[in-house]
N, C-alpha and C. Protein backbone atom coordinates (compact mmCIF):
# COMPACT_ATOMS: atom_id res chain seq x y z
N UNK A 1 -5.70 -44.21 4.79
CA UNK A 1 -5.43 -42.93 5.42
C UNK A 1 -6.73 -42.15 5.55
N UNK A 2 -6.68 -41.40 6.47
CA UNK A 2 -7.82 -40.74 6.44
C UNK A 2 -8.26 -38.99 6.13
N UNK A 3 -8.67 -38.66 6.41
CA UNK A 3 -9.38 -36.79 6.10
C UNK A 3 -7.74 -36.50 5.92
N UNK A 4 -7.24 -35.79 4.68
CA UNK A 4 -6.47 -34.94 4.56
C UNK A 4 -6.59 -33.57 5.93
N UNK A 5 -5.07 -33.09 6.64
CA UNK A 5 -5.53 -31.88 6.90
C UNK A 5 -5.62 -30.38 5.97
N UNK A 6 -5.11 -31.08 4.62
CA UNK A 6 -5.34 -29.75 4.12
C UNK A 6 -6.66 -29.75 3.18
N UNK A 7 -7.28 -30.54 3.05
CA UNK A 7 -8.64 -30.65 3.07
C UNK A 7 -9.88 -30.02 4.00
N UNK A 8 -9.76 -29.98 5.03
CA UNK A 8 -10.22 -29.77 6.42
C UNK A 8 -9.80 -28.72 6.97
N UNK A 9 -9.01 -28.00 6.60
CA UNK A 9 -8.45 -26.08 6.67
C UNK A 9 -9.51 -25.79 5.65
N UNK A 10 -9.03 -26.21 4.46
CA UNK A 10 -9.90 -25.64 2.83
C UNK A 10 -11.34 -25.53 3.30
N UNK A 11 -11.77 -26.52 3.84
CA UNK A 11 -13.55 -26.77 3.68
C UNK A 11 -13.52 -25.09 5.04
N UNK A 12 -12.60 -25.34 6.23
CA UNK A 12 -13.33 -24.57 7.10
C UNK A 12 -12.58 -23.29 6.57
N UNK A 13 -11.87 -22.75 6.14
CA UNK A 13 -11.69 -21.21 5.51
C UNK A 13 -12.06 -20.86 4.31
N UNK A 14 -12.92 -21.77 3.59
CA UNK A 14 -13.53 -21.53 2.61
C UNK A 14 -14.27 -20.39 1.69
N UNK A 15 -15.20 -19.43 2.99
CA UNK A 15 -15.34 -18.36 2.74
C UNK A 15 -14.68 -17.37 3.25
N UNK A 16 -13.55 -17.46 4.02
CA UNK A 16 -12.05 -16.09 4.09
C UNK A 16 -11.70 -16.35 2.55
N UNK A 17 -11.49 -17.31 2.16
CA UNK A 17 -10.77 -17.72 1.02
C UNK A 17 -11.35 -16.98 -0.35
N UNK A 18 -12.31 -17.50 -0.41
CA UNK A 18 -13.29 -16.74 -1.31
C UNK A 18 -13.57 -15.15 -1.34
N UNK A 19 -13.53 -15.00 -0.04
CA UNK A 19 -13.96 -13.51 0.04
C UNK A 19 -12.49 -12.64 -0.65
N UNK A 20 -11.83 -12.52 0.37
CA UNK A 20 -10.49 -12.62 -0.70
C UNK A 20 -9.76 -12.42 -1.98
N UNK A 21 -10.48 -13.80 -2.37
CA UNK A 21 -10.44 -13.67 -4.22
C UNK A 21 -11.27 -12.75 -4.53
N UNK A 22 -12.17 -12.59 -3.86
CA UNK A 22 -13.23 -11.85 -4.61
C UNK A 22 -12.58 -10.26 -4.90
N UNK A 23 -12.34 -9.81 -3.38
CA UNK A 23 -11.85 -9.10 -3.21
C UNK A 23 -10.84 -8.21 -4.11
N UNK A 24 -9.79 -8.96 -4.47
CA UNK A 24 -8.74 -8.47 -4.98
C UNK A 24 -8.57 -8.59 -6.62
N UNK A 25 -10.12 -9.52 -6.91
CA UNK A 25 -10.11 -9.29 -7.97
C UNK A 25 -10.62 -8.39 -8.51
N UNK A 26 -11.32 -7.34 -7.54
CA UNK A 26 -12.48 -6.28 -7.84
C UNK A 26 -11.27 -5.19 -8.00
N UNK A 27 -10.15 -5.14 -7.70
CA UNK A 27 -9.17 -4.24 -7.91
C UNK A 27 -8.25 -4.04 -8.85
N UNK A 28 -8.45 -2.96 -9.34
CA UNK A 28 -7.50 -2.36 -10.51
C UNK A 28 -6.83 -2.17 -10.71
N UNK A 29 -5.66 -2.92 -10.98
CA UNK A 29 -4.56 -2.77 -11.06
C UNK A 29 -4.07 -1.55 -12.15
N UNK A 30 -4.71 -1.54 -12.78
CA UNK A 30 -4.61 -0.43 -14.17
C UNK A 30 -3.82 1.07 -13.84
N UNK A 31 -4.66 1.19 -11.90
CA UNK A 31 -4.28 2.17 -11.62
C UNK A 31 -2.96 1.77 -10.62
N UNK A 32 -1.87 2.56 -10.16
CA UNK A 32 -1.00 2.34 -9.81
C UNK A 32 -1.22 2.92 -7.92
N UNK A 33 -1.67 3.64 -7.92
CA UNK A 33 -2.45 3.56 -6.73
C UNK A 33 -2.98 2.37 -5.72
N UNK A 34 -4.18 1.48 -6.66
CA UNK A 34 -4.73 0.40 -5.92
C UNK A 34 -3.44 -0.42 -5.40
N UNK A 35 -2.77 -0.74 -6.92
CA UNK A 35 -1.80 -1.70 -6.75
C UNK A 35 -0.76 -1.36 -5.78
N UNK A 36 -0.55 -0.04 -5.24
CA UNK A 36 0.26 0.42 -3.96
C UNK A 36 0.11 0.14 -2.75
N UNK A 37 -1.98 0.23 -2.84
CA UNK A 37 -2.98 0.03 -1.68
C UNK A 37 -2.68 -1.82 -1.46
N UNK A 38 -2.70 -2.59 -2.57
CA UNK A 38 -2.61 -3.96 -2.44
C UNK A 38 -1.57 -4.31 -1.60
N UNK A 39 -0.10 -3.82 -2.49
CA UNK A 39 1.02 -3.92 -1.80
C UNK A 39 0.98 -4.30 0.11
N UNK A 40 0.64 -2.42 0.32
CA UNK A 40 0.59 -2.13 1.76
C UNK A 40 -0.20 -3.19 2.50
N UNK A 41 -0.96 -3.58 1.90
CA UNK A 41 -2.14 -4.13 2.56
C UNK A 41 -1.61 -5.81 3.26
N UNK A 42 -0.91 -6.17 1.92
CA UNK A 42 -0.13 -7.45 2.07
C UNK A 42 1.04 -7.43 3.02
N UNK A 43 1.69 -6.17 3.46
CA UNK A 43 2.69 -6.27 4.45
C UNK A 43 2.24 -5.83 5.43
N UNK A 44 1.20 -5.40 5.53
CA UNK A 44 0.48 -4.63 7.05
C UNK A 44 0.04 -6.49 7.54
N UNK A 45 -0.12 -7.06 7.15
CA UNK A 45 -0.74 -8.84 7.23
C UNK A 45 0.62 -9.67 7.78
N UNK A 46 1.31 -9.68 6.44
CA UNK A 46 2.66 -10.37 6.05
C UNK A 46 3.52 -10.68 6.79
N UNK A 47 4.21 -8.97 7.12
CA UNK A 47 4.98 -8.87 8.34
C UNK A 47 5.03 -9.31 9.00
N UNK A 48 3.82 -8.88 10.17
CA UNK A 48 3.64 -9.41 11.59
C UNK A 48 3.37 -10.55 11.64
N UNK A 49 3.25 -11.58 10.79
CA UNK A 49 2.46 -13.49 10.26
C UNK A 49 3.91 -13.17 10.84
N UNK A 50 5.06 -13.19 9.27
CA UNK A 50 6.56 -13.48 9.16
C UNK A 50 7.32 -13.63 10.86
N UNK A 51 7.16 -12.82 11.23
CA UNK A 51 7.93 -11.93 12.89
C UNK A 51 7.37 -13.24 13.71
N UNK A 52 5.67 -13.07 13.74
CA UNK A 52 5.85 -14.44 14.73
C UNK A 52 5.84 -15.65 14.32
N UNK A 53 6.01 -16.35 13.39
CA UNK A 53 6.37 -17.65 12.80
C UNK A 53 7.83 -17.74 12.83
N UNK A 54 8.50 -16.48 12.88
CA UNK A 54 10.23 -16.29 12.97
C UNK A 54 10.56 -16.68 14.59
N UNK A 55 9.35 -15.71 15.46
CA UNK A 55 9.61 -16.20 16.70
C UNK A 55 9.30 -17.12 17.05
N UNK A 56 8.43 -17.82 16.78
CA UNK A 56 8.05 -19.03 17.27
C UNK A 56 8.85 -20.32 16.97
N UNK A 57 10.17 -20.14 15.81
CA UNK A 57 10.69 -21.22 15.68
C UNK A 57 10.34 -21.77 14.59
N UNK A 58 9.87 -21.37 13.58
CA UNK A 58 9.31 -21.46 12.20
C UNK A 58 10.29 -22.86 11.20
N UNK A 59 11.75 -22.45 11.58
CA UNK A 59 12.89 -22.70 11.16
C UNK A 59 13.48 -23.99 11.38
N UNK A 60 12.69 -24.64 12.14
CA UNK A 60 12.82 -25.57 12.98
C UNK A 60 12.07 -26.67 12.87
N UNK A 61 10.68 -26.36 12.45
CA UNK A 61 9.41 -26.82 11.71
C UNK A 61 9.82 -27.14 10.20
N UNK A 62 10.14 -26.05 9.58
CA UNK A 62 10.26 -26.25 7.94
C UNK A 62 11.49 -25.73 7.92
N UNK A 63 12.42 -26.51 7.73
CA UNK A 63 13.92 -26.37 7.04
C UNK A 63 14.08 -25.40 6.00
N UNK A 64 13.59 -25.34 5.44
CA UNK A 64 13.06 -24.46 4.14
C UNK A 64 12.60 -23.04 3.43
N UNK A 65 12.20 -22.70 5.34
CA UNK A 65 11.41 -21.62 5.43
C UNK A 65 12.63 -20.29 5.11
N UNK A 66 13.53 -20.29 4.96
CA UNK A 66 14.21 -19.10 4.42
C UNK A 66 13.95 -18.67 2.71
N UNK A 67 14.04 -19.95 2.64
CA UNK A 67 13.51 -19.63 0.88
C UNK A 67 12.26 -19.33 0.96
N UNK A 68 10.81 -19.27 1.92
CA UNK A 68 9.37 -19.18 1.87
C UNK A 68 9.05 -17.85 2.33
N UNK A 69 10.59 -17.31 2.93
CA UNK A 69 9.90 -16.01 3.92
C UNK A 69 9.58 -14.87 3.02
N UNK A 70 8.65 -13.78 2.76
CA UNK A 70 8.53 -13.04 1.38
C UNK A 70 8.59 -11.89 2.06
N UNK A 71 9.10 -11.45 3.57
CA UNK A 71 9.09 -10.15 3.51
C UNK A 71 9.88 -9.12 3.21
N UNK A 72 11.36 -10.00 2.46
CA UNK A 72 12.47 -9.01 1.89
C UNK A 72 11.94 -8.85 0.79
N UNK A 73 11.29 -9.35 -0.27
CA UNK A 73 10.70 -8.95 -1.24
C UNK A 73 9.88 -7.98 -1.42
N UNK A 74 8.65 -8.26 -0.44
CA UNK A 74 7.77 -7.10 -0.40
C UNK A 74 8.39 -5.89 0.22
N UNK A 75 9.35 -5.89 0.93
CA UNK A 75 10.09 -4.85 1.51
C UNK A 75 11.13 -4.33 0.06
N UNK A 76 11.08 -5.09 -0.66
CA UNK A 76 11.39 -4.00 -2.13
C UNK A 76 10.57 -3.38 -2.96
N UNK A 77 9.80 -4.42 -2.84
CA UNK A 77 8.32 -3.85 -3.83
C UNK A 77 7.84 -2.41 -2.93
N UNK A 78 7.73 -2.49 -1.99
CA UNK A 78 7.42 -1.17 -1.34
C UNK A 78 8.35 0.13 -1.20
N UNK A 79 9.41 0.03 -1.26
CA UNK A 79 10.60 0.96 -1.46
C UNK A 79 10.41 1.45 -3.20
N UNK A 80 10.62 0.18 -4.04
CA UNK A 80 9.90 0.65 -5.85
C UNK A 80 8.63 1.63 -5.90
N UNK A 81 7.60 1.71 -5.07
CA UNK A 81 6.70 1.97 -5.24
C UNK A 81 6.13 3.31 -4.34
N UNK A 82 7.44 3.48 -3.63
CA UNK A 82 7.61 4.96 -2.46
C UNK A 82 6.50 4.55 -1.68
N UNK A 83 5.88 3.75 -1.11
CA UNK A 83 4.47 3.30 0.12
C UNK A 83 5.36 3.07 1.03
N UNK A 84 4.37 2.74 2.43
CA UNK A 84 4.56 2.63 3.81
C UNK A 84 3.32 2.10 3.79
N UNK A 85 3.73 1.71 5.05
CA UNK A 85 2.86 0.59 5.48
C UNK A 85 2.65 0.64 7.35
N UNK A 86 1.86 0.49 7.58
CA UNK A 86 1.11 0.62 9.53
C UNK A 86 1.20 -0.82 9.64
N UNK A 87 2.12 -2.33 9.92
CA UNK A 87 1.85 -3.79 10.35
C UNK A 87 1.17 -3.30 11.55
N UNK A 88 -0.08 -4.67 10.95
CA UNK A 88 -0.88 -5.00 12.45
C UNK A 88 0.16 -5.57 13.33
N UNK A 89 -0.36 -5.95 14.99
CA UNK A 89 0.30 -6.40 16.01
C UNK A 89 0.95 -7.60 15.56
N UNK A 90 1.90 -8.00 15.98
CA UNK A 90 2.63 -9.47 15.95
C UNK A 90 1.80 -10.50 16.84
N UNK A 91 1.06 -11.14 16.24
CA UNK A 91 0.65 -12.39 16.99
C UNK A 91 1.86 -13.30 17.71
N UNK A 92 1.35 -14.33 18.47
CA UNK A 92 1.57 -15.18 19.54
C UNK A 92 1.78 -16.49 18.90
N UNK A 93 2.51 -17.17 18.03
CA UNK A 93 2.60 -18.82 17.95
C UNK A 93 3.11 -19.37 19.17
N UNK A 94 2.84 -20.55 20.09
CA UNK A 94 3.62 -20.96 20.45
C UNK A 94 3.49 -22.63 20.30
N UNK A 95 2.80 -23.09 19.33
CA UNK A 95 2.22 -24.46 18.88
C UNK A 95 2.88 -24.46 17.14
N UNK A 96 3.18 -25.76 16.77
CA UNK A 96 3.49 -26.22 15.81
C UNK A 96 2.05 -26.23 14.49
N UNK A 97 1.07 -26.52 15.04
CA UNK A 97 -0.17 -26.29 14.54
C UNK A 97 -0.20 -25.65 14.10
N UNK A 98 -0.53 -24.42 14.83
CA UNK A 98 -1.39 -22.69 14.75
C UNK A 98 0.12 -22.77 13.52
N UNK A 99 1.46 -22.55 13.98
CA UNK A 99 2.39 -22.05 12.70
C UNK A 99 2.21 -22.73 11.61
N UNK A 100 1.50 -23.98 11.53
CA UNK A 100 1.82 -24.37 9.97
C UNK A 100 -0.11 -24.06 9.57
N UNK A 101 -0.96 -23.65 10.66
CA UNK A 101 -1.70 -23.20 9.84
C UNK A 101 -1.53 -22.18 9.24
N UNK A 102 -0.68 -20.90 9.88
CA UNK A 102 -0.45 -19.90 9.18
C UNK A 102 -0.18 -20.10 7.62
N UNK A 103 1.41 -21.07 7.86
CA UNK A 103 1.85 -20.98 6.80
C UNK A 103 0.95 -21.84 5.58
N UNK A 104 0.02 -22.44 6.01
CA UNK A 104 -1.01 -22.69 4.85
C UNK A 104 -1.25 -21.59 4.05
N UNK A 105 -1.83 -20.62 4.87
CA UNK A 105 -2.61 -19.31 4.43
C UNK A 105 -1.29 -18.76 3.24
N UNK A 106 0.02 -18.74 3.98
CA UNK A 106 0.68 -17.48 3.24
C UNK A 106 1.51 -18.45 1.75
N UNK A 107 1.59 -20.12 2.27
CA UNK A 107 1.62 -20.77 0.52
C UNK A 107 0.71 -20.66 -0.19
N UNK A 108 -0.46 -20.86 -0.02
CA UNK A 108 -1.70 -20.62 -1.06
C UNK A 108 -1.60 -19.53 -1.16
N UNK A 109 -1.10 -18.19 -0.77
CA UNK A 109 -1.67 -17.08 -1.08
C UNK A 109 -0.25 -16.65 -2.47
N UNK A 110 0.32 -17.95 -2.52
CA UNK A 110 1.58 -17.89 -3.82
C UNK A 110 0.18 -17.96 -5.16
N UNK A 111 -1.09 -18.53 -5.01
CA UNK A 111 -1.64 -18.81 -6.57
C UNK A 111 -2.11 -17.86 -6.63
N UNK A 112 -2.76 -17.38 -6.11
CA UNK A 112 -3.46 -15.93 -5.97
C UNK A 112 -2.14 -14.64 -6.45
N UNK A 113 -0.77 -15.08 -5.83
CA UNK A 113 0.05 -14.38 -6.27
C UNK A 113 0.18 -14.06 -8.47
N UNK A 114 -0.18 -15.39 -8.22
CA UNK A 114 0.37 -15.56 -9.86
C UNK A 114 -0.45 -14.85 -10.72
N UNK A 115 -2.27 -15.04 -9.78
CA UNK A 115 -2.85 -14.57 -10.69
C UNK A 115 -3.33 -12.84 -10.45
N UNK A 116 -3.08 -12.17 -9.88
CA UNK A 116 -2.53 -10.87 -9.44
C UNK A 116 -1.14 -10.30 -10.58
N UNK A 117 -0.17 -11.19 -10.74
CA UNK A 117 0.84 -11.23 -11.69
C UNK A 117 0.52 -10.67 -12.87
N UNK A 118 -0.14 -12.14 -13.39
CA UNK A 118 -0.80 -12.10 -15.04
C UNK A 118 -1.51 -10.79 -15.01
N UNK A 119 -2.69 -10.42 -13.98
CA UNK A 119 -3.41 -9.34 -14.77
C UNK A 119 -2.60 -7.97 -14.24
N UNK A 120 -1.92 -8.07 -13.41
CA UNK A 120 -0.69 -6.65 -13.67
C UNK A 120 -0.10 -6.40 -15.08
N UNK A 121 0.69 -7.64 -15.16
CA UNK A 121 1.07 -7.58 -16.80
C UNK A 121 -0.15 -7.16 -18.25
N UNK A 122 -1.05 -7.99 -17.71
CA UNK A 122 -2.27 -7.40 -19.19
C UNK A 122 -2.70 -5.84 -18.87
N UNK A 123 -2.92 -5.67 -17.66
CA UNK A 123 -3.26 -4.47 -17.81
C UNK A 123 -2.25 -2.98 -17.93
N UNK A 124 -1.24 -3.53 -18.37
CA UNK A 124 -0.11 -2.34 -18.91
C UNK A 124 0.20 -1.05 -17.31
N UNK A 125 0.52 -1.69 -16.28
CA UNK A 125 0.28 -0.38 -15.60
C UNK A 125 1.57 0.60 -15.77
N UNK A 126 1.95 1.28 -15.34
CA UNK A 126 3.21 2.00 -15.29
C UNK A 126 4.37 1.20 -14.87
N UNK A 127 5.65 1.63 -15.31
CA UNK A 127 6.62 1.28 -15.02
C UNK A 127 6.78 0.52 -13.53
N UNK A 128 6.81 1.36 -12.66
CA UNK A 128 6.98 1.56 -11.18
C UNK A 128 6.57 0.36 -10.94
N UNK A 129 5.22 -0.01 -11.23
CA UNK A 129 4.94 -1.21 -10.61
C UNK A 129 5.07 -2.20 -11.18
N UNK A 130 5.46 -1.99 -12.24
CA UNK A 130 6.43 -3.70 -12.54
C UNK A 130 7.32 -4.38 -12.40
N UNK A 131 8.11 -2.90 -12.12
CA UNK A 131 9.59 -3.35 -11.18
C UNK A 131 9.04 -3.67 -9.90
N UNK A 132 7.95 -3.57 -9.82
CA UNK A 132 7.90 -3.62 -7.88
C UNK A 132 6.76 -5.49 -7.80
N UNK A 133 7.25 -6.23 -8.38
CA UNK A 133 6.96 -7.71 -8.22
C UNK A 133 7.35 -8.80 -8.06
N UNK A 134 8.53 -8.09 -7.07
CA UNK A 134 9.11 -9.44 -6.45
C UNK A 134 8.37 -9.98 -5.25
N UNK A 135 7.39 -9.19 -4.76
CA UNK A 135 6.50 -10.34 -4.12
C UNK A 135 5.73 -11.28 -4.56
N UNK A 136 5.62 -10.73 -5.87
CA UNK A 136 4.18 -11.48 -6.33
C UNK A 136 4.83 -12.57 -7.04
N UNK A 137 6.10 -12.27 -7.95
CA UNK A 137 7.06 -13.66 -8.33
C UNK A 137 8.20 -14.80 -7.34
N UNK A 138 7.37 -14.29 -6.15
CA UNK A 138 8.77 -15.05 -4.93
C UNK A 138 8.07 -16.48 -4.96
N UNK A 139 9.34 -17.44 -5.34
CA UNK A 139 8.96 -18.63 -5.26
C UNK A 139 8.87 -19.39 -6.45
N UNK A 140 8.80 -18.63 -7.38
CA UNK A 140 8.12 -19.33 -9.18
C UNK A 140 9.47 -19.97 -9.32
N UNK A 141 8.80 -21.33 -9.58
CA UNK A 141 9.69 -22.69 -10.52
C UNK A 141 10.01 -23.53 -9.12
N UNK A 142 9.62 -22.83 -8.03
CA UNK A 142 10.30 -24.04 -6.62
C UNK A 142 8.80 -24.72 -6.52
N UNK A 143 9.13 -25.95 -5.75
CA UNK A 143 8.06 -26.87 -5.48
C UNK A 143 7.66 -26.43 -3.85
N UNK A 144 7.43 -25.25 -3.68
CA UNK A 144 6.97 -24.98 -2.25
C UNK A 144 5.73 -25.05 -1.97
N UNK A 145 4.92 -25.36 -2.69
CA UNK A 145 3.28 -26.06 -1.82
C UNK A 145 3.09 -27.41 -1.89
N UNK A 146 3.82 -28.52 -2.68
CA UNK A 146 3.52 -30.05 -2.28
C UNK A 146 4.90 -30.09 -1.19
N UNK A 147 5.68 -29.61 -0.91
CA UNK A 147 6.80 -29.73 0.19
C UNK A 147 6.16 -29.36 1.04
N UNK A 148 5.53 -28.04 1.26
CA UNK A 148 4.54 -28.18 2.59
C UNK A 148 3.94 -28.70 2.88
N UNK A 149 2.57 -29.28 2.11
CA UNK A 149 1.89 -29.67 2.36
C UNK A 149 2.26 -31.53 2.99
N UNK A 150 3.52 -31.82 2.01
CA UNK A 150 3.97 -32.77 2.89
C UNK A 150 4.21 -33.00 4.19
N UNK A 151 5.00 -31.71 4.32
CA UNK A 151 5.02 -31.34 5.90
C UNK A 151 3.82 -31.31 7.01
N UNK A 152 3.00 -30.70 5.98
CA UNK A 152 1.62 -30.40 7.21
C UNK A 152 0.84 -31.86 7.79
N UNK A 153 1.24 -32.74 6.39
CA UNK A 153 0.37 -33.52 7.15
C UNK A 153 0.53 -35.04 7.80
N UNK A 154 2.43 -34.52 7.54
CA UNK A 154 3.20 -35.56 8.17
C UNK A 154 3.47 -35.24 9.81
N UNK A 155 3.51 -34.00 9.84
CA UNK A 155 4.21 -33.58 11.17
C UNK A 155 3.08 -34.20 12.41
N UNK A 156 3.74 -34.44 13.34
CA UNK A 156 2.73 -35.35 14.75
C UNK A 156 1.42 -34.57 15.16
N UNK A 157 2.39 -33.23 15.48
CA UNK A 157 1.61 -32.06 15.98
C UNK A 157 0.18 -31.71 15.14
N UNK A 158 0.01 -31.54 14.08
CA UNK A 158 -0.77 -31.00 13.33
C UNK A 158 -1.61 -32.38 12.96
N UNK A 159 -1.07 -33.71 13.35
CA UNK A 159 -1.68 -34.62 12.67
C UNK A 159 -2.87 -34.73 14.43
N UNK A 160 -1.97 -34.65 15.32
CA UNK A 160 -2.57 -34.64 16.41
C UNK A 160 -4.00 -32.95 17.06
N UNK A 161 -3.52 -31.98 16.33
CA UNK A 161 -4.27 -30.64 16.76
C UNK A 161 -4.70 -30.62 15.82
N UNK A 162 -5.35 -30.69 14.71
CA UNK A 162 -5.93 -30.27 13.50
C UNK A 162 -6.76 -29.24 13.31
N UNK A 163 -7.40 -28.76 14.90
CA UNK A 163 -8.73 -27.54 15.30
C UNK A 163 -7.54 -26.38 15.31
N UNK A 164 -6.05 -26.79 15.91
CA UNK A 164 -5.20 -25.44 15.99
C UNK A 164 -4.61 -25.25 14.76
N UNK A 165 -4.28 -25.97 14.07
CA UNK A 165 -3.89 -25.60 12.44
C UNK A 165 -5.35 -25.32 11.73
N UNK A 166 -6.16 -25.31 11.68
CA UNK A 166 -7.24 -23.99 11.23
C UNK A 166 -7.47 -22.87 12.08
N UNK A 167 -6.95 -23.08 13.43
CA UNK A 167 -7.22 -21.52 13.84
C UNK A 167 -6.44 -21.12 13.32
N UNK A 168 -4.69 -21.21 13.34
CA UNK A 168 -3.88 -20.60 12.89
C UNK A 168 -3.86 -20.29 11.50
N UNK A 169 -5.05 -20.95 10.70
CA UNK A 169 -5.36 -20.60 8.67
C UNK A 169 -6.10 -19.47 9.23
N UNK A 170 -6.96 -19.62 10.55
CA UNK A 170 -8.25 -18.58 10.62
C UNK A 170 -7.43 -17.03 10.54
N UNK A 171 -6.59 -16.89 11.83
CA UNK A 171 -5.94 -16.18 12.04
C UNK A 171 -5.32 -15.02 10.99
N UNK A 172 -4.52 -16.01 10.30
CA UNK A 172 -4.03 -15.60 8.85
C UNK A 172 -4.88 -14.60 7.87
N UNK A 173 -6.41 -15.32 7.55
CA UNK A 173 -7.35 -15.09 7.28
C UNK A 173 -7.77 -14.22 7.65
N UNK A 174 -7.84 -13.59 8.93
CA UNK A 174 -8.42 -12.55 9.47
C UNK A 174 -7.57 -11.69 9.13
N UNK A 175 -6.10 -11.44 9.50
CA UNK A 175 -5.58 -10.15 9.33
C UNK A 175 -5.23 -9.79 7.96
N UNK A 176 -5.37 -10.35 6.86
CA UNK A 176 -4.91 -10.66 5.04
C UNK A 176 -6.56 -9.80 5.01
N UNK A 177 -7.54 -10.06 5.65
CA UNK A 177 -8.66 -9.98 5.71
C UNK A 177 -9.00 -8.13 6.22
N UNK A 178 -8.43 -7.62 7.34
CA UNK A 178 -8.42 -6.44 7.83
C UNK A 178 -8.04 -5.71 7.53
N UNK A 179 -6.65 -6.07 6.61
CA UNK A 179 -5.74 -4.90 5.94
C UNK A 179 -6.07 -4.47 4.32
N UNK A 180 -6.88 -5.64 3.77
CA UNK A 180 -7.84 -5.44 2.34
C UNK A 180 -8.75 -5.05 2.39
N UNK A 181 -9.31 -4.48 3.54
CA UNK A 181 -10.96 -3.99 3.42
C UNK A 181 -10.89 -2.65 3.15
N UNK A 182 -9.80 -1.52 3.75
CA UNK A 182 -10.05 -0.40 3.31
C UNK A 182 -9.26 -0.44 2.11
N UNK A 183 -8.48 -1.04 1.16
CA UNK A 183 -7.91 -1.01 -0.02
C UNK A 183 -9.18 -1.33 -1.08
N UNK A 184 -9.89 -2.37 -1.15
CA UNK A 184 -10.87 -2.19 -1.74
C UNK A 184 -11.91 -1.05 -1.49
N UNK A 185 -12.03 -0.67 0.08
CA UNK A 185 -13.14 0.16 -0.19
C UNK A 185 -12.49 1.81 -0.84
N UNK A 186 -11.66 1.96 -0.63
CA UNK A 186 -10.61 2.94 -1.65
C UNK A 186 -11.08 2.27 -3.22
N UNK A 187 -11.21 1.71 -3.63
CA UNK A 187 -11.16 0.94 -5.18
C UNK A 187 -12.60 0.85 -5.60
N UNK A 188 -13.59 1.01 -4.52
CA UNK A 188 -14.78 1.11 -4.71
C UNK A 188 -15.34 2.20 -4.44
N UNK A 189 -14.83 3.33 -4.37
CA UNK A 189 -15.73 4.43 -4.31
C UNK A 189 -15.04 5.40 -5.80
């Protein structure tokens, strides 16, 4: 067999990826604020991914995807936490590719979930936001990243477009990317 495609997303979003981590690790959860700013930030992204992977037929691709979708969750966590949120525009899927690159972006962004988790919990924040982590626990104990990834790199489409399943990680990347820049720069001044 040859080049994994989820090898070949990883190498080319490597530094969205990184930046990212970096990112959100520079944020304090301590305060209940950032962690509001995080929230928002993740459904201003989330949403509009969710909406067009919904339109595009998502459902159809991955059997599964009702148990993967996280925006009723975060749509509690944000009600717990009295925020609102501005979603960027709804992008355009209309390729099998570009959607399961997305959904690369938004399964990996389950480990990053976990570890966002743990240091909520160590750092004791207020009440409010502990009730408000059902985004960050959606999914724990299911096998939803080797089931995808099965998917990704069985499916024809993606085995055949491999440049459109990293645009569609790029994509992902970019707007996870637009909606964390002023939350950190809030966290950094």
């Amino acid at each position: 067999m040859g080049t994994l495609i989820q090898d070949i997303v990883q190498d080319a979003t490597r530094t969205s990826s990184r930046r990212l981590d970096m990112a959100l690790a520079s944020l304090d959860l301590s305060k209940p604020r950032y962690y509001a700013g995080f929230l928002r930030g993740q459904a201003e992204a989330l949403f509009p991914l969710e909406t067009a992977l919904e339109a595009g037929g998502i459902e159809t691709i991955l059997r599964d995807w009702p148990q993967r979708a996280r925006t009723p969750a975060l749509e509690h966590d944000l009600t717990v936490m009295d925020v609102s949120c501005d979603p960027l525009p709804v992008p355009h899927f209309n390729d099998t590719a570009r959607m399961l690159g997305v959904v690369y972006v938004l399964e990996a962004s389950r480990m990053s979930a976990r570890t966002m988790l743990m240091r909520l919990a160590h750092q004791q924040p207020e009440s409010s936001a502990i009730g408000a982590t059902q985004y960050l626990r959606h999914g724990f104990g299911k096998r939803l990243w080797p089931l995808f990834l099965a998917a990704l790199e069985s499916h024809p489409e993606t085995r055949a477009d491999v440049e459109g399943v990293v645009e569609g990680a790029q994509i992902a990347f970019g707007m996870f990317d637009s909606t964390l820049i002023p939350v950190v720069s809030v966290a950094a001044e």
